[in-house]
C-alpha atoms as a PDB file:
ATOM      1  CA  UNK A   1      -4.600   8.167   3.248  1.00  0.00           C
ATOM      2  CA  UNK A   2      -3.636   9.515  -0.112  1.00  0.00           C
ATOM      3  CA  UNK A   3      -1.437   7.002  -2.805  1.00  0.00           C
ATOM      4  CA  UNK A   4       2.032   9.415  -1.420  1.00  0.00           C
ATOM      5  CA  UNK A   5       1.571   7.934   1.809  1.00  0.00           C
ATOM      6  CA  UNK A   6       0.357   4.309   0.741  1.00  0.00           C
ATOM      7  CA  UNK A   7       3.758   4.259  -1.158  1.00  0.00           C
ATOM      8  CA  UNK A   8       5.358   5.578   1.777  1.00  0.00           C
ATOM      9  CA  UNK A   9       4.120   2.834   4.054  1.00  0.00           C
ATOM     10  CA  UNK A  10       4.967   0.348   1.512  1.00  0.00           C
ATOM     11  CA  UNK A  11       8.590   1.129   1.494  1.00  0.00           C
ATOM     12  CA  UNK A  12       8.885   2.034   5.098  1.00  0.00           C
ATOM     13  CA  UNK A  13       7.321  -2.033   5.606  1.00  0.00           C
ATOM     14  CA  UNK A  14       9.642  -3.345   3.024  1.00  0.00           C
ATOM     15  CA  UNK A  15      12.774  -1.650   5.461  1.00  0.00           C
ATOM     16  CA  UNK A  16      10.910  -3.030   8.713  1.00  0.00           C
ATOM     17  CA  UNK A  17      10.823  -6.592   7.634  1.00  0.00           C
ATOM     18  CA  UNK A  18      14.635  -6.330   6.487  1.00  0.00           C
ATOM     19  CA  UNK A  19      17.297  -3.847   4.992  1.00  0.00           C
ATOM     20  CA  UNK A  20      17.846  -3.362   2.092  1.00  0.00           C
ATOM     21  CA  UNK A  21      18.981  -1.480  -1.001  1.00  0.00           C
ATOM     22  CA  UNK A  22      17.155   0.667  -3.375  1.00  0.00           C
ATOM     23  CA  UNK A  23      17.044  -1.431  -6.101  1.00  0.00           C
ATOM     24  CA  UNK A  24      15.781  -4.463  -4.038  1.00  0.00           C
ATOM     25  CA  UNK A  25      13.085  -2.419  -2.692  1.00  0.00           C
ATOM     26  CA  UNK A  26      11.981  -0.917  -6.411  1.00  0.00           C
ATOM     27  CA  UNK A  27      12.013  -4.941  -7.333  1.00  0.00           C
ATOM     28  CA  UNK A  28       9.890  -5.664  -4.736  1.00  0.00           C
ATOM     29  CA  UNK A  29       7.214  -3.193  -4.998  1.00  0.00           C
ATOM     30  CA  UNK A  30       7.092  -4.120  -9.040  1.00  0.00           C
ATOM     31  CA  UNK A  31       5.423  -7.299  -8.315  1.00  0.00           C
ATOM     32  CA  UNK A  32       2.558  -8.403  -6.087  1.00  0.00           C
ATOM     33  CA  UNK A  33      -0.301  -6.903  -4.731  1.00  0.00           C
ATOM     34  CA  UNK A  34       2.368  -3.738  -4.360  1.00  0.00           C
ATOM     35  CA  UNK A  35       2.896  -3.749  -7.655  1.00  0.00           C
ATOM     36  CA  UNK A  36      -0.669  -1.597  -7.844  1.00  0.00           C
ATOM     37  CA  UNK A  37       1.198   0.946  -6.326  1.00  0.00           C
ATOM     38  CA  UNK A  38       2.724   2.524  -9.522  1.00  0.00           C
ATOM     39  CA  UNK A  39       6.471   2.913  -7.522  1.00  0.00           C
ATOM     40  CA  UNK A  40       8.911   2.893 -10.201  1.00  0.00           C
ATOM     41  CA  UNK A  41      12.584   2.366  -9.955  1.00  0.00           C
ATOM     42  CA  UNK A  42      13.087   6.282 -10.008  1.00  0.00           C
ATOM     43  CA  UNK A  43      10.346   6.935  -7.479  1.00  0.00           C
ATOM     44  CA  UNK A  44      11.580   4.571  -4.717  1.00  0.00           C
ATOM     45  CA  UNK A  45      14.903   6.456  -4.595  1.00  0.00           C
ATOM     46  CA  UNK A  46      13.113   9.622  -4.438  1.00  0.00           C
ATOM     47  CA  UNK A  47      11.036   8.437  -1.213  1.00  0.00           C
ATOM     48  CA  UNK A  48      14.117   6.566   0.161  1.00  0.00           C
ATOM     49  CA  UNK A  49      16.263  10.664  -0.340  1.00  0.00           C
ATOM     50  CA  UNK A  50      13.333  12.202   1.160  1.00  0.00           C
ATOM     51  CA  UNK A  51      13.459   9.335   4.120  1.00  0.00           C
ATOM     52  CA  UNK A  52      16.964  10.024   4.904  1.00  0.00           C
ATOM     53  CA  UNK A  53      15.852  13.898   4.726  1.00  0.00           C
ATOM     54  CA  UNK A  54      13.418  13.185   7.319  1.00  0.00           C
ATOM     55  CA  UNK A  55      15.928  10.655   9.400  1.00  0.00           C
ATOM     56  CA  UNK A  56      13.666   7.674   8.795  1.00  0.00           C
ATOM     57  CA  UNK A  57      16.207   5.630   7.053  1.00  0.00           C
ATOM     58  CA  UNK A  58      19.843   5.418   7.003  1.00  0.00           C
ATOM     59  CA  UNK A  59      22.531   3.920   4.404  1.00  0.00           C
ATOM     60  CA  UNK A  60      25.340   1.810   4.712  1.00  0.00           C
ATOM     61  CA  UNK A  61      27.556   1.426   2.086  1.00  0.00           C
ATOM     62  CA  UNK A  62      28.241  -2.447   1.549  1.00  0.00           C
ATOM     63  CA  UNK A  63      31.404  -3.846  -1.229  1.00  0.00           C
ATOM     64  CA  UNK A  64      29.508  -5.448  -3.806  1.00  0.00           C
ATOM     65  CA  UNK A  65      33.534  -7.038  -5.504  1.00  0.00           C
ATOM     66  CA  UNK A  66      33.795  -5.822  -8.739  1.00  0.00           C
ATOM     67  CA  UNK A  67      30.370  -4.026  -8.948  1.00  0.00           C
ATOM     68  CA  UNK A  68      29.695  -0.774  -7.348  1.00  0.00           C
ATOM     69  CA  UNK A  69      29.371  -0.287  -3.675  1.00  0.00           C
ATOM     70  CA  UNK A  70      25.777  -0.937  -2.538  1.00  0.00           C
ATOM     71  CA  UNK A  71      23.834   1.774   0.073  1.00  0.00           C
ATOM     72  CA  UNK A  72      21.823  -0.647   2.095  1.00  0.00           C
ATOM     73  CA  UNK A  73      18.875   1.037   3.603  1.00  0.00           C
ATOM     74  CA  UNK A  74      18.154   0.487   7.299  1.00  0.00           C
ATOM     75  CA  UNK A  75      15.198   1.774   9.327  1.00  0.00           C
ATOM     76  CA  UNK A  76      15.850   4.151  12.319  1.00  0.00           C
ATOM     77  CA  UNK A  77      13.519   4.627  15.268  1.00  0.00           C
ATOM     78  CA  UNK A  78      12.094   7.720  13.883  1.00  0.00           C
ATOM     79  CA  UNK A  79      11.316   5.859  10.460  1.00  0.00           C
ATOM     80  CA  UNK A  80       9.697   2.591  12.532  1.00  0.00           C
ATOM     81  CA  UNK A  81       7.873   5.279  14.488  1.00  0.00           C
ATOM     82  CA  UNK A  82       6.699   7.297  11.632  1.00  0.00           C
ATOM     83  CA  UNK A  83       5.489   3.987  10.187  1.00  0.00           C
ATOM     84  CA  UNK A  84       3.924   3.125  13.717  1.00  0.00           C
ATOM     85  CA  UNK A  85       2.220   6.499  13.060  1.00  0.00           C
ATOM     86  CA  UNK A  86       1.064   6.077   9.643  1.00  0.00           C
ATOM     87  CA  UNK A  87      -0.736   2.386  10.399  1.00  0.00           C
ATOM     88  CA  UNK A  88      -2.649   3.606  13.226  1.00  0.00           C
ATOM     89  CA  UNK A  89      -3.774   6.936  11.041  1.00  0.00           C
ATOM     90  CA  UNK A  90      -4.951   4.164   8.586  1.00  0.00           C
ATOM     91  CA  UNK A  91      -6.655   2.182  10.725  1.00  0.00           C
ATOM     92  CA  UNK A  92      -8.803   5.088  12.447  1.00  0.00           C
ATOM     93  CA  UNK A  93      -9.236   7.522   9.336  1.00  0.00           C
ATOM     94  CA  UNK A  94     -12.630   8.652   9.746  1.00  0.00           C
ATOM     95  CA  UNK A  95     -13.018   9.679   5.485  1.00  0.00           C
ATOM     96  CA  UNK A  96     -13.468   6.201   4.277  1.00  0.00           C
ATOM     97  CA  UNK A  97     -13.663   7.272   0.710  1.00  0.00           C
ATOM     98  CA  UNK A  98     -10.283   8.994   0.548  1.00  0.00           C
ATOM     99  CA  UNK A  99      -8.825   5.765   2.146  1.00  0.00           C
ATOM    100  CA  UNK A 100      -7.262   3.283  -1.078  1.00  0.00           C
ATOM    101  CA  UNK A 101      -8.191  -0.060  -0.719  1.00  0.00           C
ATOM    102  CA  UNK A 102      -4.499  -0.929  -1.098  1.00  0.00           C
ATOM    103  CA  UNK A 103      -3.442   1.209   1.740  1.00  0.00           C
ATOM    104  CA  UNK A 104      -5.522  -0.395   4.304  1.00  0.00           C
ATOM    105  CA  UNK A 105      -4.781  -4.062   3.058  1.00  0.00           C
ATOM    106  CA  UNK A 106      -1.235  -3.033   3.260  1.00  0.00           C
ATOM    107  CA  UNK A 107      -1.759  -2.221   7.176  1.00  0.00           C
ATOM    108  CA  UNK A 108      -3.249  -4.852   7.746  1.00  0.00           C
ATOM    109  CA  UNK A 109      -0.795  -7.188   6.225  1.00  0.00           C
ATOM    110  CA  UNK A 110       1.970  -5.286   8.259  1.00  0.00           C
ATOM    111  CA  UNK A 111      -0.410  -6.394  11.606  1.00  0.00           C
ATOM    112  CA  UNK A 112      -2.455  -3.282  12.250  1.00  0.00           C
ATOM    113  CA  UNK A 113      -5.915  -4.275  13.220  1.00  0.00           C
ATOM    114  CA  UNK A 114      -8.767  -2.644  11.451  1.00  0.00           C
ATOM    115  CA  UNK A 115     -11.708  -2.048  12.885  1.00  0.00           C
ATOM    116  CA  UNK A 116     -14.571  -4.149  12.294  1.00  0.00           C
ATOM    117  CA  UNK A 117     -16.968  -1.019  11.725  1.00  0.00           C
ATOM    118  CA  UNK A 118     -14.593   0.383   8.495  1.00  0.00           C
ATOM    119  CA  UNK A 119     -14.142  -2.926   7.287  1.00  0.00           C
ATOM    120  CA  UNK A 120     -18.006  -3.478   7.467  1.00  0.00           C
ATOM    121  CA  UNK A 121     -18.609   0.002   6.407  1.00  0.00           C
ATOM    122  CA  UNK A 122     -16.528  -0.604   2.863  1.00  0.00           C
ATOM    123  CA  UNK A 123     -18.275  -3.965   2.317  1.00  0.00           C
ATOM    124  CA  UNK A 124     -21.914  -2.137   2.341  1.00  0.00           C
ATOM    125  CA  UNK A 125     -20.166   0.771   0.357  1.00  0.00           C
ATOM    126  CA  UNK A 126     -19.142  -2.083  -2.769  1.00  0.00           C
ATOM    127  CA  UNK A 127     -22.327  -3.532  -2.076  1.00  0.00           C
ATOM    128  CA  UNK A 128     -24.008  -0.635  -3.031  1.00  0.00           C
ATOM    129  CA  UNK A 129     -21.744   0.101  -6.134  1.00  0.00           C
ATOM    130  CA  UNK A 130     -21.890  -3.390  -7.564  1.00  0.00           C
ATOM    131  CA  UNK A 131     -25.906  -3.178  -6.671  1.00  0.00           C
ATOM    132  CA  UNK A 132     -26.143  -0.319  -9.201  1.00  0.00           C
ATOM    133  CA  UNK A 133     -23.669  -1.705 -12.031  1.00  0.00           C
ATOM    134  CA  UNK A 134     -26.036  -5.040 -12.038  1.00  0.00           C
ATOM    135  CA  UNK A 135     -29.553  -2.567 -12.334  1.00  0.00           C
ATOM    136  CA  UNK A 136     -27.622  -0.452 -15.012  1.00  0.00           C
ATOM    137  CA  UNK A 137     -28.995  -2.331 -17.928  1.00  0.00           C
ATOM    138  CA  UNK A 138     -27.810   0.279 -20.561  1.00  0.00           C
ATOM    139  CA  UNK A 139     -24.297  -0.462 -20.117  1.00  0.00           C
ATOM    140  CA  UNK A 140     -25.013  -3.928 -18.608  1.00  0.00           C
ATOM    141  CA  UNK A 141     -23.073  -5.778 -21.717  1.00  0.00           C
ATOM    142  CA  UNK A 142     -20.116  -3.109 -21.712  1.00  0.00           C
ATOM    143  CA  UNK A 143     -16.450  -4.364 -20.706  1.00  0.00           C
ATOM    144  CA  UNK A 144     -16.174  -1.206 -18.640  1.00  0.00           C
ATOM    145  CA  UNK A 145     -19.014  -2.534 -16.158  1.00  0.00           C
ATOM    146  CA  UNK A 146     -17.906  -6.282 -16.379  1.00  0.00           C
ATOM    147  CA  UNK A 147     -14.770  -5.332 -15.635  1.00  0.00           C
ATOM    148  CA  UNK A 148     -15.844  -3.108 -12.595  1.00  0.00           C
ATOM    149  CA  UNK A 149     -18.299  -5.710 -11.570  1.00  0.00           C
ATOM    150  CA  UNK A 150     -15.719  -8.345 -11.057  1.00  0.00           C
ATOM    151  CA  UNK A 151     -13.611  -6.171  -9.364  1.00  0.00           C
ATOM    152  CA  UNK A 152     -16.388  -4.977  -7.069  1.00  0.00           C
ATOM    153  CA  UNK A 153     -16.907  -8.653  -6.246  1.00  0.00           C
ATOM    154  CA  UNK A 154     -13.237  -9.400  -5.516  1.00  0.00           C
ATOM    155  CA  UNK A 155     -12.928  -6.648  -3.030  1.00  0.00           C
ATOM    156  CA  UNK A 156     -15.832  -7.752  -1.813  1.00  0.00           C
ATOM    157  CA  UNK A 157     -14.871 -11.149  -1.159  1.00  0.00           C
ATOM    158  CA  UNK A 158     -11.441  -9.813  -0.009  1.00  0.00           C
ATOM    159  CA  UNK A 159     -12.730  -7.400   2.615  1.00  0.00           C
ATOM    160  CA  UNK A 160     -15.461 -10.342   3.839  1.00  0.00           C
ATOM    161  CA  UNK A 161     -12.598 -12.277   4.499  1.00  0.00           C
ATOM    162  CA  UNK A 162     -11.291 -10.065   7.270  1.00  0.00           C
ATOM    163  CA  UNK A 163     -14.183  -9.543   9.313  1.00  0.00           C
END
């Protein structure tokens, strides 16, 4: 799953769990774990135009007293089926290495099982990494390899925690 489509499923799980209007959802995906998603304000209206392109989402405008009308966001059938779509694609993608990490945690914090064998597979792939940042002794006191060590580890731990 490329980052497009991660983003995509992001918003598409924001609309799921409630409606809502653009600038909720662009608040929402600037903080947390989504916030590693790089959506800006900008961005999210662009993905929400190109939903209600595609008939995934549609708006209703809402009063909002002496502030503009709001366009609340609501997801159709098509949309919740298009999300369906892209959590099961996530879940069986057969190029682990294309997958973000993000992506899948993101499925599987909207409920989509992942199988044990690409969880297990992605463990023994950061295993491996972190295995040759520790036996790189040349670089072994750089911040660049700290840095990625500890992240190896966290994903590590992370993914361990699912199976």
């Amino acid at each position: 799953m490329s980052l497009a489509k991660a983003r995509e499923m992001a918003v598409l799980s924001l609309l799921k769990a409630h409606p809502a209007h653009g600038y909720d959802i662009s608040r929402a995906v600037a903080e947390g774990p989504l916030s590693m998603l790089g959506l800006s304000r900008p961005a999210v209206y662009a993905v929400l135009d190109r939903f209600a392109r595609r008939g995934w989402v549609t708006g209703q405008t809402q009063s909002s007293g002496n502030r503009p009308d709001k366009t609340v966001m609501l997801l159709t059938k098509t949309g919740a089926a298009a999300l369906a779509k892209m959590q099961s694609d996530t879940a069986t993608v057969a190029a682990l290495p294309v997958v973000p990490l993000v992506a899948l945690l993101l499925a599987h914090d909207a409920g989509q099982a992942i199988p044990r064998a690409t969880l297990q597979a992605l463990v023994d792939m950061r295993k491996s990494d972190l295995a040759k940042l520790e036996a790189d002794s040349d670089h072994a006191d750089s911040a660049t390899s700290a840095l990625s060590r500890r992240v190896l580890r966290a994903e590590i731990e992370t993914l361990e925690s699912l199976l």
